[in-house]
Protein backbone atom coordinates (compact mmCIF):
# COMPACT_ATOMS: atom_id res chain seq x y z
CA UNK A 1 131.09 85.12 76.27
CA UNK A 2 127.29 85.27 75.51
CA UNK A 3 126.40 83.02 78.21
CA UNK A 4 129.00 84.09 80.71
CA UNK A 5 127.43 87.11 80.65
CA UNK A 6 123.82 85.56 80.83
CA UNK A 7 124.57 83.62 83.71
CA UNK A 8 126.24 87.06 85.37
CA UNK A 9 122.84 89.34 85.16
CA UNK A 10 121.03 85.85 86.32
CA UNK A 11 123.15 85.58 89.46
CA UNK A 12 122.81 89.60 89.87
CA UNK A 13 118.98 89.31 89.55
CA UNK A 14 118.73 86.32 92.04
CA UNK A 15 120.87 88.24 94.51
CA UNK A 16 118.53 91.21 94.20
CA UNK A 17 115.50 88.81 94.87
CA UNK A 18 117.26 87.57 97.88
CA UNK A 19 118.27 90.86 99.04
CA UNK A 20 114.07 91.95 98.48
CA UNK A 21 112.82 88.60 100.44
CA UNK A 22 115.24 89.57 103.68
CA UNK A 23 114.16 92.48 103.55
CA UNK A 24 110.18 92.12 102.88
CA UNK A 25 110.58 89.15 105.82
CA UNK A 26 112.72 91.48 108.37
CA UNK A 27 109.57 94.32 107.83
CA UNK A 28 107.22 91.74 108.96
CA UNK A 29 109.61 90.60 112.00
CA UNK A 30 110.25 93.73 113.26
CA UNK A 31 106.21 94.34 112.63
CA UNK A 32 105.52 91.85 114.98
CA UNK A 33 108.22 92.43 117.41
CA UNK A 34 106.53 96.34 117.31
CA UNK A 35 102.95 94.82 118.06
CA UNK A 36 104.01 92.21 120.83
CA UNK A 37 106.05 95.33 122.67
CA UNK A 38 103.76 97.75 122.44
């Protein structure tokens, strides 16, 4: 029970840090795709 639940808020956290890293990389894509249009 213990670790089921362990292993839940570890899967929840490395979805957040996956969500934060697509989104930190699209800023920077759509940063450069700003500065090479205009």
């Amino acid at each position: 029970m213990d670790l089921r639940r362990c292993s839940f808020d570890s899967d929840k956290k490395l979805r957040l840090n996956t969500f934060l890293l697509i989104k930190s990389l699209s800023q920077k894509i759509a940063a450069r795709m700003k500065r090479a249009f205009y």
